[in-house]
N, C-alpha and C. Protein backbone atom coordinates (compact mmCIF):
# COMPACT_ATOMS: atom_id res chain seq x y z
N UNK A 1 18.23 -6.90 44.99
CA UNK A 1 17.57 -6.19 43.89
C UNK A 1 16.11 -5.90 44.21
N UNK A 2 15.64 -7.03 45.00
CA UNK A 2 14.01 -6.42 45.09
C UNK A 2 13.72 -5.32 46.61
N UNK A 3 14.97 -5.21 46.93
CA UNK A 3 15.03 -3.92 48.12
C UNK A 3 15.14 -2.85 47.01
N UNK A 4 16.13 -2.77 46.09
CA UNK A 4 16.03 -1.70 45.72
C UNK A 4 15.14 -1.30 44.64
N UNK A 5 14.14 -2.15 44.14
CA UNK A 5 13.10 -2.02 43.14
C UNK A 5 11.78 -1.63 44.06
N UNK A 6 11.75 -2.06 45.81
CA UNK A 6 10.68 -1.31 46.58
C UNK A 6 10.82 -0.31 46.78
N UNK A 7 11.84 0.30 47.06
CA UNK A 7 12.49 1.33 47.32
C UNK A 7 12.39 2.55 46.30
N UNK A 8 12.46 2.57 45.03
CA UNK A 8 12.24 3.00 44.15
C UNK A 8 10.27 3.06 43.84
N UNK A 9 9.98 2.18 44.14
CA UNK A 9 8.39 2.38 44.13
C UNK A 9 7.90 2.80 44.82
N UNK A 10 8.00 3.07 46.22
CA UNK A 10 7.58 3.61 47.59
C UNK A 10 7.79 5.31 46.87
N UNK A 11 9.22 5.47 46.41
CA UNK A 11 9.35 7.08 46.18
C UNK A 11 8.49 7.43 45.16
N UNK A 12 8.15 6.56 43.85
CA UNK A 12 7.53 6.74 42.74
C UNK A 12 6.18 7.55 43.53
N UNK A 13 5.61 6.70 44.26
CA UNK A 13 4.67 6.72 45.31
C UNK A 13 4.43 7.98 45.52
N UNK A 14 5.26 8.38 46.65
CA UNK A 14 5.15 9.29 47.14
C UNK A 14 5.13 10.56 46.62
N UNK A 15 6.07 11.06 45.66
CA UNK A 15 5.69 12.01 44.96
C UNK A 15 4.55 12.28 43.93
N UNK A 16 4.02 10.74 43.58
CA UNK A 16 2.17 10.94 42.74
C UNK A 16 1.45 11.66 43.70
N UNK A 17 0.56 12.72 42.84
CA UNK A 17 -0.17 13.41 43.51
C UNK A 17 -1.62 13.42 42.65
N UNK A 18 -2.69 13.59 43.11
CA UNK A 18 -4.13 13.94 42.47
C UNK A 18 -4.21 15.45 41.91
N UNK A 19 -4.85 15.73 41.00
CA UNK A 19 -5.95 16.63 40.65
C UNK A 19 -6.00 16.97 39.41
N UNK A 20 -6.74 18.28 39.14
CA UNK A 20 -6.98 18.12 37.61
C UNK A 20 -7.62 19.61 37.69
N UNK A 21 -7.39 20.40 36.35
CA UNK A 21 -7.76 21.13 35.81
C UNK A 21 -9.31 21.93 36.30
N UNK A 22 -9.67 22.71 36.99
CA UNK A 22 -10.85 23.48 37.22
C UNK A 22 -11.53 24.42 36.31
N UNK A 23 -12.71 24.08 36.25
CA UNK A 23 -13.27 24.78 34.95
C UNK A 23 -13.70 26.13 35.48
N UNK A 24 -13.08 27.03 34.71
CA UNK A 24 -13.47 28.30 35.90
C UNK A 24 -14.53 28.86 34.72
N UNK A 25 -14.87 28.14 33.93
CA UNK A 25 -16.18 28.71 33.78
C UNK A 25 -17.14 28.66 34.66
N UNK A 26 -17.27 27.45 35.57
CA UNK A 26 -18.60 26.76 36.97
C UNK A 26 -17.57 27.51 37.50
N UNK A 27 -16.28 27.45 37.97
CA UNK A 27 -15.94 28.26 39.41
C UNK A 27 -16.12 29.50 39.76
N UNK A 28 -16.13 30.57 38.48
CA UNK A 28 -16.29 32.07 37.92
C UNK A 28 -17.52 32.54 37.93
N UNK A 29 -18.10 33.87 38.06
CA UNK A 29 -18.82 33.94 36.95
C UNK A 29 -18.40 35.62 36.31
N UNK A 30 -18.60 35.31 35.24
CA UNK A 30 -18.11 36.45 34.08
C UNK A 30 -18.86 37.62 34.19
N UNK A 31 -18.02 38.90 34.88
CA UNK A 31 -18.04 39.97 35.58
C UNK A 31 -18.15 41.07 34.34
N UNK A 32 -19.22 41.94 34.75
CA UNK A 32 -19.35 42.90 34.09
C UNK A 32 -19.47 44.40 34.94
N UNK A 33 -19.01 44.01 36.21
CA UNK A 33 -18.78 44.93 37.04
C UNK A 33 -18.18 46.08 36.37
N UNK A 34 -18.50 47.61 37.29
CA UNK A 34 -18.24 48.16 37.18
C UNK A 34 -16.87 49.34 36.83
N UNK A 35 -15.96 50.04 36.48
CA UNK A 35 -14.56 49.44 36.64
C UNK A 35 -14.65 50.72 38.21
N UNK A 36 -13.41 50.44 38.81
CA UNK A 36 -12.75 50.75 39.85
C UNK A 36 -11.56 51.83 40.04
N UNK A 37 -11.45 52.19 40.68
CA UNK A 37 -10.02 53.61 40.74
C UNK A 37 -9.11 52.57 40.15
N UNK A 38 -8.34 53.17 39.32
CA UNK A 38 -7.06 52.45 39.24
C UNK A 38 -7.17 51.40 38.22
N UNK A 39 -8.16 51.02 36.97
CA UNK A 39 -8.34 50.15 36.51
C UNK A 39 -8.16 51.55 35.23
N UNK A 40 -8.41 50.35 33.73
CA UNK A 40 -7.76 51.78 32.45
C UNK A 40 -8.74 51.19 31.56
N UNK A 41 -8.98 52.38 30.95
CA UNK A 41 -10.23 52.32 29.52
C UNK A 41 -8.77 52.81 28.45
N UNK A 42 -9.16 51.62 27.91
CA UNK A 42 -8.05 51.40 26.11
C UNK A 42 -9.11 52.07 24.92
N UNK A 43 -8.72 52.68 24.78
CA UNK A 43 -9.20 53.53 23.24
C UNK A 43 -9.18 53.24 22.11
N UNK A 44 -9.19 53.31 21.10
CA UNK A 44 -8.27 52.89 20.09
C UNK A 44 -8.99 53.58 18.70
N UNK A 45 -8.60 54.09 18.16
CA UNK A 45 -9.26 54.99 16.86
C UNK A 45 -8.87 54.32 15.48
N UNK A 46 -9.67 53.94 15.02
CA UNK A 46 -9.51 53.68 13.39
C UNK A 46 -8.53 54.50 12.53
N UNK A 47 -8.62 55.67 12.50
CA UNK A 47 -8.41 56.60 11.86
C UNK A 47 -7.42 57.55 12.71
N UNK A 48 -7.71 58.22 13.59
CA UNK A 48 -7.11 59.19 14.42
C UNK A 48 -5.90 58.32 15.55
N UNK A 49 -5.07 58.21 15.15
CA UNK A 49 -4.43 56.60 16.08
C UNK A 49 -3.45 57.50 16.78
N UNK A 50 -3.21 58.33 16.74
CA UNK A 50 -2.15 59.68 17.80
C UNK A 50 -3.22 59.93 18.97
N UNK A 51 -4.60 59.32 18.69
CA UNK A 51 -5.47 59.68 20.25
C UNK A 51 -5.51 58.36 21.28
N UNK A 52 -4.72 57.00 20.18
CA UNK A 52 -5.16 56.10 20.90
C UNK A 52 -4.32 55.96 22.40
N UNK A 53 -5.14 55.55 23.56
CA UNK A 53 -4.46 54.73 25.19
C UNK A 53 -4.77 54.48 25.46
N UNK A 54 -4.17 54.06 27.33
CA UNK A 54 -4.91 53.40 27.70
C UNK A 54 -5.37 54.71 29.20
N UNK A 55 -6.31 55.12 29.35
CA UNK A 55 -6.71 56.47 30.40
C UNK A 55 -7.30 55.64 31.89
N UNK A 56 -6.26 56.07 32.85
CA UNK A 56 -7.00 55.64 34.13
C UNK A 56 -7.94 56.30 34.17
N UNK A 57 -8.16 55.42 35.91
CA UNK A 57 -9.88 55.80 36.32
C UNK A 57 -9.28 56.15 37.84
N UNK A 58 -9.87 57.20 38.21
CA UNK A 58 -8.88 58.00 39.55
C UNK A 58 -9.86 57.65 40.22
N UNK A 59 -9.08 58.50 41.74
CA UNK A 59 -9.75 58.03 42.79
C UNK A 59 -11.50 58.82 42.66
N UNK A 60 -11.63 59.30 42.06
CA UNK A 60 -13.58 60.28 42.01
C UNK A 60 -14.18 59.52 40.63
N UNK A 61 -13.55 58.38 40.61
CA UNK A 61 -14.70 57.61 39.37
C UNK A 61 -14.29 58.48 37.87
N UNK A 62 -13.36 59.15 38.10
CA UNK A 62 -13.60 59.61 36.57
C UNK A 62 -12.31 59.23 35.80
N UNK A 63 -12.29 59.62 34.13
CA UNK A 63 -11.23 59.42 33.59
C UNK A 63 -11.09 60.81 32.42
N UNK A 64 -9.85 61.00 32.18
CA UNK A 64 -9.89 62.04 31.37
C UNK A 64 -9.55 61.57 29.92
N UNK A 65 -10.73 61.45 29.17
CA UNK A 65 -10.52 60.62 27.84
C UNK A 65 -10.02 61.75 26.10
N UNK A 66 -9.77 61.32 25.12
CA UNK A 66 -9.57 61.93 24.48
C UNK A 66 -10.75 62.72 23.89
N UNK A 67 -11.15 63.81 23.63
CA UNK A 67 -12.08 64.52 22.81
C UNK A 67 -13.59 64.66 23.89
N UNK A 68 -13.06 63.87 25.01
CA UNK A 68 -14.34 64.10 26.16
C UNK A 68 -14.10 64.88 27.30
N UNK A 69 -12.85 65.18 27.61
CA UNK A 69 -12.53 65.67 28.31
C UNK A 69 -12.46 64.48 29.80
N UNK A 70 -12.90 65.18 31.10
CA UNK A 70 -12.89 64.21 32.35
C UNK A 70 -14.24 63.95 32.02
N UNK A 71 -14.40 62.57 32.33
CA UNK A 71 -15.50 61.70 32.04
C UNK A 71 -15.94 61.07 33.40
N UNK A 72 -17.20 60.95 33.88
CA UNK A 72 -17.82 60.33 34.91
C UNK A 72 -18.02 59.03 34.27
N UNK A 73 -17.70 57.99 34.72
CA UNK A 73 -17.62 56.41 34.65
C UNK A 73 -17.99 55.77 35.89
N UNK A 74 -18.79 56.31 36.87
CA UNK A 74 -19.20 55.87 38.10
C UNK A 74 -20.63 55.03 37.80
N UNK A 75 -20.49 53.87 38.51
CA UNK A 75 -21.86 53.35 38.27
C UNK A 75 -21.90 52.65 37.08
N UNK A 76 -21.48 52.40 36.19
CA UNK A 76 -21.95 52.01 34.47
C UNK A 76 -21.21 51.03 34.42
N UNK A 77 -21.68 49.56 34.43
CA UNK A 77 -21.48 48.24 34.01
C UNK A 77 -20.53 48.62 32.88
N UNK A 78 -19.86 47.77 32.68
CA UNK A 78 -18.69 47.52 31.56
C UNK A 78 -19.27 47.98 29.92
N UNK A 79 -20.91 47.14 29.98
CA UNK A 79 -21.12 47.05 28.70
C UNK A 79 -22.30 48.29 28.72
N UNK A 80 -22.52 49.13 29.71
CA UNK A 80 -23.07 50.36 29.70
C UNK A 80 -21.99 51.66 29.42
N UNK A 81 -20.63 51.19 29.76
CA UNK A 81 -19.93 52.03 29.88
C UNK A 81 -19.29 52.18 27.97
N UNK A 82 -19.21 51.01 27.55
CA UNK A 82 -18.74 50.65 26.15
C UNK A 82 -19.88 51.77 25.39
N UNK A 83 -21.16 51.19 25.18
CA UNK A 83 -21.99 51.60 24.82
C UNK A 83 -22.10 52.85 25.01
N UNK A 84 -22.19 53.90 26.18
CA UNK A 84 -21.88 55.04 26.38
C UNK A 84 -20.89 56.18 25.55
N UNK A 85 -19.44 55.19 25.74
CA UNK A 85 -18.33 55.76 24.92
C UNK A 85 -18.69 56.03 23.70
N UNK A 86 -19.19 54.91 22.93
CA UNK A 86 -19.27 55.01 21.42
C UNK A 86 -19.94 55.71 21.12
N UNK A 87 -21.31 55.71 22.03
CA UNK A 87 -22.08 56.85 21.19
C UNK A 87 -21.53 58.19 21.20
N UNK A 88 -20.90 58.28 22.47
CA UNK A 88 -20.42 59.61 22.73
C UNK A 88 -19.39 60.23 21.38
N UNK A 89 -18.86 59.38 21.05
CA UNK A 89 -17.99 59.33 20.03
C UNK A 89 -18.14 59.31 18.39
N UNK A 90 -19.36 58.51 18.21
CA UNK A 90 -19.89 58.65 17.15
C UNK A 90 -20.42 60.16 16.69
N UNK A 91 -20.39 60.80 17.80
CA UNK A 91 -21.63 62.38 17.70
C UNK A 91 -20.26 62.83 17.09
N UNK A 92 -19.04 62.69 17.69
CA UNK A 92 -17.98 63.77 17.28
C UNK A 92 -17.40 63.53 15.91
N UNK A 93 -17.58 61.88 15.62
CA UNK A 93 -16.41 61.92 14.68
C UNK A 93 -17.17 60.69 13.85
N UNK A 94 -16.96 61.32 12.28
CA UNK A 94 -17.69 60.77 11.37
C UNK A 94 -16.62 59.67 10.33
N UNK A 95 -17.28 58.51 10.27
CA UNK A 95 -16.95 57.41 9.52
C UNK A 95 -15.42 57.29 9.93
N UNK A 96 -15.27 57.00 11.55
CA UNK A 96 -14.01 56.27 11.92
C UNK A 96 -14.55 55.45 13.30
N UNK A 97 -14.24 54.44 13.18
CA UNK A 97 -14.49 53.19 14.14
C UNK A 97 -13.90 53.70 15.21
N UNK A 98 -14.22 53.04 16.28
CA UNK A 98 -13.54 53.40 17.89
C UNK A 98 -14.09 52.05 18.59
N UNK A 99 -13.09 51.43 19.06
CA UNK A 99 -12.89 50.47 20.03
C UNK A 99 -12.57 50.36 21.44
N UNK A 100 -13.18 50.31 22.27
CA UNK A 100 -13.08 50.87 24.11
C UNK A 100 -13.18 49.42 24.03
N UNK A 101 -11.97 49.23 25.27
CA UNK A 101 -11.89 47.71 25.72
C UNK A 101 -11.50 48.00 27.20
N UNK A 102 -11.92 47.75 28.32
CA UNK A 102 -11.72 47.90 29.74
C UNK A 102 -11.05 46.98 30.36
N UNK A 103 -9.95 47.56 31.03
CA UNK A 103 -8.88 46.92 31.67
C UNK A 103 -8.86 47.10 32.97
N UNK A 104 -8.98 45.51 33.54
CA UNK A 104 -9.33 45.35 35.04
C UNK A 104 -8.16 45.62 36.14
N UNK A 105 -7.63 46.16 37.27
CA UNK A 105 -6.52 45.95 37.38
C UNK A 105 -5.77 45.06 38.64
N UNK A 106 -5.13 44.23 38.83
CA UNK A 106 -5.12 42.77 39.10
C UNK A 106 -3.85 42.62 39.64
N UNK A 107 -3.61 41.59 40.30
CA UNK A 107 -2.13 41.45 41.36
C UNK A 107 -2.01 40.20 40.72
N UNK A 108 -0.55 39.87 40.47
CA UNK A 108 0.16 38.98 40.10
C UNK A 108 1.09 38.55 41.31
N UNK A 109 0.96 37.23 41.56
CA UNK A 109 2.16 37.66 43.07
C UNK A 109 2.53 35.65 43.46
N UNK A 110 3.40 35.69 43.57
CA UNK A 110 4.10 34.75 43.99
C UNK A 110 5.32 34.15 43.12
N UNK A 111 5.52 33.11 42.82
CA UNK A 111 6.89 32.38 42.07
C UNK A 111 6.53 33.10 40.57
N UNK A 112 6.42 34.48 40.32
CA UNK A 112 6.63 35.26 38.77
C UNK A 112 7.93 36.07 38.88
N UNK A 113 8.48 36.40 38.11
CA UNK A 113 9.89 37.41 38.29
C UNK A 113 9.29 38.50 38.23
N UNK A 114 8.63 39.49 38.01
CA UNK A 114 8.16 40.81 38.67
C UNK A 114 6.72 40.88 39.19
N UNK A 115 6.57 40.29 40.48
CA UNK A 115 5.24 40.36 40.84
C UNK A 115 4.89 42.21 41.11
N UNK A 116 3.07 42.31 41.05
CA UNK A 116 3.30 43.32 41.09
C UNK A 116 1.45 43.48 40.31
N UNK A 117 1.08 44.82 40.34
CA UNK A 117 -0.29 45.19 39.68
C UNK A 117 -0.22 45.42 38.22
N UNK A 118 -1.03 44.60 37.19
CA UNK A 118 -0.88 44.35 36.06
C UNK A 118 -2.38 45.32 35.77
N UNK A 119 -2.74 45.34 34.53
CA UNK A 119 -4.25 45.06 34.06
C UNK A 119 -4.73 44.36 32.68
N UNK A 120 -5.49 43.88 33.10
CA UNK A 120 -5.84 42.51 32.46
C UNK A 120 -6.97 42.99 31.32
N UNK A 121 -7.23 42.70 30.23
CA UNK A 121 -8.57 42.39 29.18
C UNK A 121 -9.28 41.49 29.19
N UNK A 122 -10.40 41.84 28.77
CA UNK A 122 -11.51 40.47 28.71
C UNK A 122 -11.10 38.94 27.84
N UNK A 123 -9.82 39.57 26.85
CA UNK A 123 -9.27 38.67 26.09
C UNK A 123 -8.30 37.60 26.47
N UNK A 124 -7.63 38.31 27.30
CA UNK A 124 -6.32 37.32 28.34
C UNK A 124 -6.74 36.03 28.66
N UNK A 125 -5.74 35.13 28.20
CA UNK A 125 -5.51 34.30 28.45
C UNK A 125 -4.68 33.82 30.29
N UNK A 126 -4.68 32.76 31.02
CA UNK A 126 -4.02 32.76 32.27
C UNK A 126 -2.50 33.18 31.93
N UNK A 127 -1.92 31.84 30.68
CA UNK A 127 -0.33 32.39 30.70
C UNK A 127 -0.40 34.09 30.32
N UNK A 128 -1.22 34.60 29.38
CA UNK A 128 -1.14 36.21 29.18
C UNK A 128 -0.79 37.32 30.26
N UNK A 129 -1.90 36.54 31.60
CA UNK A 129 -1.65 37.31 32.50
C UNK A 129 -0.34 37.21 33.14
N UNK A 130 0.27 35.87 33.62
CA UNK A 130 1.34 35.24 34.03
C UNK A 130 2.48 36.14 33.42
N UNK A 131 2.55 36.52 31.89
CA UNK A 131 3.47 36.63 31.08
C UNK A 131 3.46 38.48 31.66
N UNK A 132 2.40 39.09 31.81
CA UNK A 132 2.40 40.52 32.44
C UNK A 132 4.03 40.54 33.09
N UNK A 133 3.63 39.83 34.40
CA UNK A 133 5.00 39.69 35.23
C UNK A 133 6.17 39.06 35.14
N UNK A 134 6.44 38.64 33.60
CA UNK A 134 7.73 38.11 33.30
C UNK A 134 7.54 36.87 33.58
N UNK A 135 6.21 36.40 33.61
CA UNK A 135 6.53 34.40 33.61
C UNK A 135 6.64 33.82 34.81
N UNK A 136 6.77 32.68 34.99
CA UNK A 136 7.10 32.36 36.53
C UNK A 136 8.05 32.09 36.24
N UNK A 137 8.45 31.72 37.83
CA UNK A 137 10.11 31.47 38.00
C UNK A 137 10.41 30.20 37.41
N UNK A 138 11.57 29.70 37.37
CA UNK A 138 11.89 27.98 37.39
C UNK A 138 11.26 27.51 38.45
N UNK A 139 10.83 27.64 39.87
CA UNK A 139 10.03 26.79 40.90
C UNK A 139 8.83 27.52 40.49
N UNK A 140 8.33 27.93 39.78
CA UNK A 140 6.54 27.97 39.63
C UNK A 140 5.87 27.02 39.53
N UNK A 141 4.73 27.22 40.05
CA UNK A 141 4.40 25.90 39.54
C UNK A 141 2.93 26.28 38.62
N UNK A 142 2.64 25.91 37.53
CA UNK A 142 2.00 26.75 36.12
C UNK A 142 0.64 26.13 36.64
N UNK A 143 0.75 24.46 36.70
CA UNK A 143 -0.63 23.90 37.16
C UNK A 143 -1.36 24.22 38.43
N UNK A 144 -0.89 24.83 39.27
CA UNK A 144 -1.46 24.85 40.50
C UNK A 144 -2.14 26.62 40.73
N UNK A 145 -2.14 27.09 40.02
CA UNK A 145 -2.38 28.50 39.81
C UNK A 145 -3.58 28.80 40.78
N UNK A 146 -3.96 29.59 41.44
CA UNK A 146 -5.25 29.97 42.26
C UNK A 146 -5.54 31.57 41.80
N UNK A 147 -6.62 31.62 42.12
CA UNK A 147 -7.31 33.08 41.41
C UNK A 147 -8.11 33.27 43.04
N UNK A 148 -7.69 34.74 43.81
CA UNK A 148 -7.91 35.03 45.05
C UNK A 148 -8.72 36.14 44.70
N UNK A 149 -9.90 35.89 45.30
CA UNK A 149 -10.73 37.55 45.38
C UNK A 149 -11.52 37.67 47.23
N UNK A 150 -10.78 38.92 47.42
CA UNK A 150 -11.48 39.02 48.80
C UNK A 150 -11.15 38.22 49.89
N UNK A 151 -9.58 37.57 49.86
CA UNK A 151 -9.37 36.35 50.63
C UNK A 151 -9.71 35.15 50.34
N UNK A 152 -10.56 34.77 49.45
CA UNK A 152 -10.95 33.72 49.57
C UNK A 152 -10.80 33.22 47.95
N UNK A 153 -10.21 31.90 47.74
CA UNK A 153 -9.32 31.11 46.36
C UNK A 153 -11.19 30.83 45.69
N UNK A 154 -11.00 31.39 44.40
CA UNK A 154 -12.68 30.87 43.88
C UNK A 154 -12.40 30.59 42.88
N UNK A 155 -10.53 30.09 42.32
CA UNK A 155 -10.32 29.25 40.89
C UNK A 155 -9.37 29.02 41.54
N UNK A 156 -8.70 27.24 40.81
CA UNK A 156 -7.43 26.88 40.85
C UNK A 156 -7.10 25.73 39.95
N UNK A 157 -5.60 25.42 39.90
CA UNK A 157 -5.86 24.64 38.90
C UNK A 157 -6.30 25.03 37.46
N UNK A 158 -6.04 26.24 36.83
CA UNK A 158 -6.74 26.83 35.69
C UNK A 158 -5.91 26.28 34.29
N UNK A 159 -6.21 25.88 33.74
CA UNK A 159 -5.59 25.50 32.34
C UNK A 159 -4.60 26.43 31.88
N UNK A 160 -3.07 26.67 31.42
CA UNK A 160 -2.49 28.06 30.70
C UNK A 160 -3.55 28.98 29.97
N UNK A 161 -3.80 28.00 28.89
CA UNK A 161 -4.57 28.42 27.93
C UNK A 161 -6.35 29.09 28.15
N UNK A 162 -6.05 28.83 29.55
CA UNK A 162 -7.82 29.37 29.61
C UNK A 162 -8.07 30.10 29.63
N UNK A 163 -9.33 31.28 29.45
CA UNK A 163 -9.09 32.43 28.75
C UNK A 163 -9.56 32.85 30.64
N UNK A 164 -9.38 34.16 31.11
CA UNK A 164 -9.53 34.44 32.40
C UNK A 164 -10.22 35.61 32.50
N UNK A 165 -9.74 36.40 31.75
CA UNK A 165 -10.01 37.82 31.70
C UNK A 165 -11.18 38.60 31.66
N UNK A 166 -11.88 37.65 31.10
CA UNK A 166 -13.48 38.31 31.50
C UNK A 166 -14.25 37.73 32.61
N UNK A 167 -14.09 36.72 33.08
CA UNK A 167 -13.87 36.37 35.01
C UNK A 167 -13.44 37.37 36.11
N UNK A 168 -12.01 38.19 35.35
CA UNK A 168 -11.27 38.63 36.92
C UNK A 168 -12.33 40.31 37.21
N UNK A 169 -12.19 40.49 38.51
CA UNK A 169 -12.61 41.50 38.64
C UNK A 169 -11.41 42.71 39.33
N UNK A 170 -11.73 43.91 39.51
CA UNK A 170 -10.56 44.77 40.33
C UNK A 170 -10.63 44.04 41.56
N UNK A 171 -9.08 44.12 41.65
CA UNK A 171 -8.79 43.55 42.81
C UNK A 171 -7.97 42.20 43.16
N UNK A 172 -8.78 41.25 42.27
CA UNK A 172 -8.24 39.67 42.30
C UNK A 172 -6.87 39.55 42.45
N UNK A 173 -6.33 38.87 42.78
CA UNK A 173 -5.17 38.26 42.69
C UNK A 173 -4.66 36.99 41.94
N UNK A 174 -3.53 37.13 41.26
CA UNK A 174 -3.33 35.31 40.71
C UNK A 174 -2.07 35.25 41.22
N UNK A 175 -2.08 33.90 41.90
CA UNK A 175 -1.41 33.62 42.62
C UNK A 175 -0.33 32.00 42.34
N UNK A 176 1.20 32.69 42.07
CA UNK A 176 1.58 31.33 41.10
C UNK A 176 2.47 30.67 41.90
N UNK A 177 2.13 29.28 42.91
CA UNK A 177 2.44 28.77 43.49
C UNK A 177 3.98 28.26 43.30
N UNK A 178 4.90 28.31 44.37
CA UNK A 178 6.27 27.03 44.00
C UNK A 178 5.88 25.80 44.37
N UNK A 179 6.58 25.18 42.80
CA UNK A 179 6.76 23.43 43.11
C UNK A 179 7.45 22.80 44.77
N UNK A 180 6.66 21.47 44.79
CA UNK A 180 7.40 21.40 46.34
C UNK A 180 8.90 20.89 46.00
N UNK A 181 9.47 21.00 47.29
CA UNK A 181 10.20 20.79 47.34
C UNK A 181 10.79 19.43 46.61
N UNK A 182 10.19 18.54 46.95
CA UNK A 182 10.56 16.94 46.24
C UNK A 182 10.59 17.32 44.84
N UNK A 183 9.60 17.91 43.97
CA UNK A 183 9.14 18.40 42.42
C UNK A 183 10.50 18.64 42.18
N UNK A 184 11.08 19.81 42.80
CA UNK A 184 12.23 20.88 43.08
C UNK A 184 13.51 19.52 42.50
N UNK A 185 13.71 19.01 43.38
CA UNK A 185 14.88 18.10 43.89
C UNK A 185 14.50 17.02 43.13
N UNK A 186 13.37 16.19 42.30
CA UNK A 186 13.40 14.95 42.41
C UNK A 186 14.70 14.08 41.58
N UNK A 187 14.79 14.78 40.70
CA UNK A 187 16.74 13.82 40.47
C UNK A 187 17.65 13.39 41.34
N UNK A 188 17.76 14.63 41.94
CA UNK A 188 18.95 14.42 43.08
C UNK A 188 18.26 13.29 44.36
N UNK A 189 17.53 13.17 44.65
CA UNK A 189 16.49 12.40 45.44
C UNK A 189 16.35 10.84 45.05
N UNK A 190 16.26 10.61 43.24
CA UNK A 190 15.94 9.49 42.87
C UNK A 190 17.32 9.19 42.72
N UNK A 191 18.46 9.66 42.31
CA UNK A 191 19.94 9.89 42.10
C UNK A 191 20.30 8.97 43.34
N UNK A 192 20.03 9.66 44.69
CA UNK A 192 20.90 9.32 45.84
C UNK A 192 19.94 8.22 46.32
N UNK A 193 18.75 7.61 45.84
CA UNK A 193 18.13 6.83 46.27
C UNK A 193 18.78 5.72 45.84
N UNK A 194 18.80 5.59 44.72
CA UNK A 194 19.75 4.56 43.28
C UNK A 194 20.98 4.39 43.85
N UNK A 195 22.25 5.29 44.09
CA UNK A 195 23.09 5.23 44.65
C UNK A 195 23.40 4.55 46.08
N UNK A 196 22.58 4.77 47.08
CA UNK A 196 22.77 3.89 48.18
C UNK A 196 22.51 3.15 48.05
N UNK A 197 20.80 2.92 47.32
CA UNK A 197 20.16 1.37 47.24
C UNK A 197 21.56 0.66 46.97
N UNK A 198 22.26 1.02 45.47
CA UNK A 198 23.31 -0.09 44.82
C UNK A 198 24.37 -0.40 46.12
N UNK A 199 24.51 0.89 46.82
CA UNK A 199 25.74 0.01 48.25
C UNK A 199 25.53 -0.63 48.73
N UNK A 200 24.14 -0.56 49.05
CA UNK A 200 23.35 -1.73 49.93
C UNK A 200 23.38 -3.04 49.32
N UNK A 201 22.98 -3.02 47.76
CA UNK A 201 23.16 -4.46 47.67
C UNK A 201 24.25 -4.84 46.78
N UNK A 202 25.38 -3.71 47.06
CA UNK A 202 26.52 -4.44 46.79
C UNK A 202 26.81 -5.23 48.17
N UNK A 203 26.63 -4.58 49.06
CA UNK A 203 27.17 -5.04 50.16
C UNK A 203 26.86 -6.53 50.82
N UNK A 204 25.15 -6.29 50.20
CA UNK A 204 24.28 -7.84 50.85
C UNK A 204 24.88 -8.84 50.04
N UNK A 205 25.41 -8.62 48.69
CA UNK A 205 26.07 -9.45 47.61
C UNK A 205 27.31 -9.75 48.12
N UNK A 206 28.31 -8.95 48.85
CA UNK A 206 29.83 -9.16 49.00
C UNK A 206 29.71 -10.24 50.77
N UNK A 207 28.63 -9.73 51.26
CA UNK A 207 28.56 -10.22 52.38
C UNK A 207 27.79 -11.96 52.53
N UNK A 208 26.88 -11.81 51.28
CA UNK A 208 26.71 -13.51 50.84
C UNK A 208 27.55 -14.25 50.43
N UNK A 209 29.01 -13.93 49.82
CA UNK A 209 30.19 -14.53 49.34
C UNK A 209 30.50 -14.40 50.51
């Protein structure tokens, strides 16, 4: 019995692992960059709601917005670009609100069921983004998440719930790791561990009689 109670602790063992949650507020910092080809300005009209979308941004910096026609968006910080819109908007159209929210656009890629280019809001949450691509798989692994910009991992470990989206910039990647293998298997592992252990000391038992 105390072979198979080490035996069982050695594995306990081995599959404990370290770490913990990264605050990607210190790992981040909250991007007001410019947006990029291929990223989308969301509209949204109080009143006039048959104008509301979401309008890319092409390859010459511009976008073709409602009531502006093609719009130059080159150069103008997020919250220059907001500011820009509205006023632009206010000149045309009297006592109806307008909401511009800029959507970054972002790679989802590893253990998700449709990896692939999403775009993200300043509001998104990590699972939000996750959920873009249908979730991760059954081997995802949710805690180990990494946030890739430029090659190089500058979040991991991100909470579900943490909000991301005004962090990511064009381009980033989130990247949703598989559980290892042992994670994968550990029943069948602790299963067949239990199982031999008991032959073994049935055997040391039948062989002491």
């Amino acid at each position: 019995m105390r072979k198979l109670l080490l035996i069982l602790t050695m594995t306990g063992l081995g599959c404990a692992s370290g770490g913990g949650s990264a605050d990607i507020a210190t790992s981040m910092a909250a991007t007001d960059d410019p947006l990029a080809p291929g990223d989308m300005i969301r509209i949204q009209f109080s009143i006039e709601r048959d104008m509301d979308g979401d309008f890319p941004v092409d390859e010459t910096y511009r976008a073709a917005l409602p009531l502006l026609g093609s719009t130059d968006v080159s150069g103008l910080t997020g919250t220059q670009l907001r500011d820009s819109l509205n006023a632009a908007y206010a000149a045309q159209l009297r006592n109806q609100a307008v909401q511009v929210t800029l959507l970054r656009r972002i790679r989802v890629l590893g253990a998700v069921e449709e990896p692939g280019l999403y775009h993200v809001d300043p509001t998104m949450a990590l699972i939000d983004a996750v959920a873009l691509a249908g979730g991760a798989t059954p081997n995802g692994k949710l805690d180990g998440i990494e946030i890739i910009r430029d090659g190089r991992v500058v979040a991991n470990g991100i909470k579900d719930t943490e909000l991301v989206g005004a962090y990511l910039r064009s381009g980033d990647q989130i990247m949703v790791p598989e559980r290892s293998w042992f994670s994968r298997n550990a029943g069948w592992v602790v299963g067949s561990v239990v199982s031999a252990s008991a032959i073994i000391y049935a055997a040391i038992i039948n062989s002491s009689n």
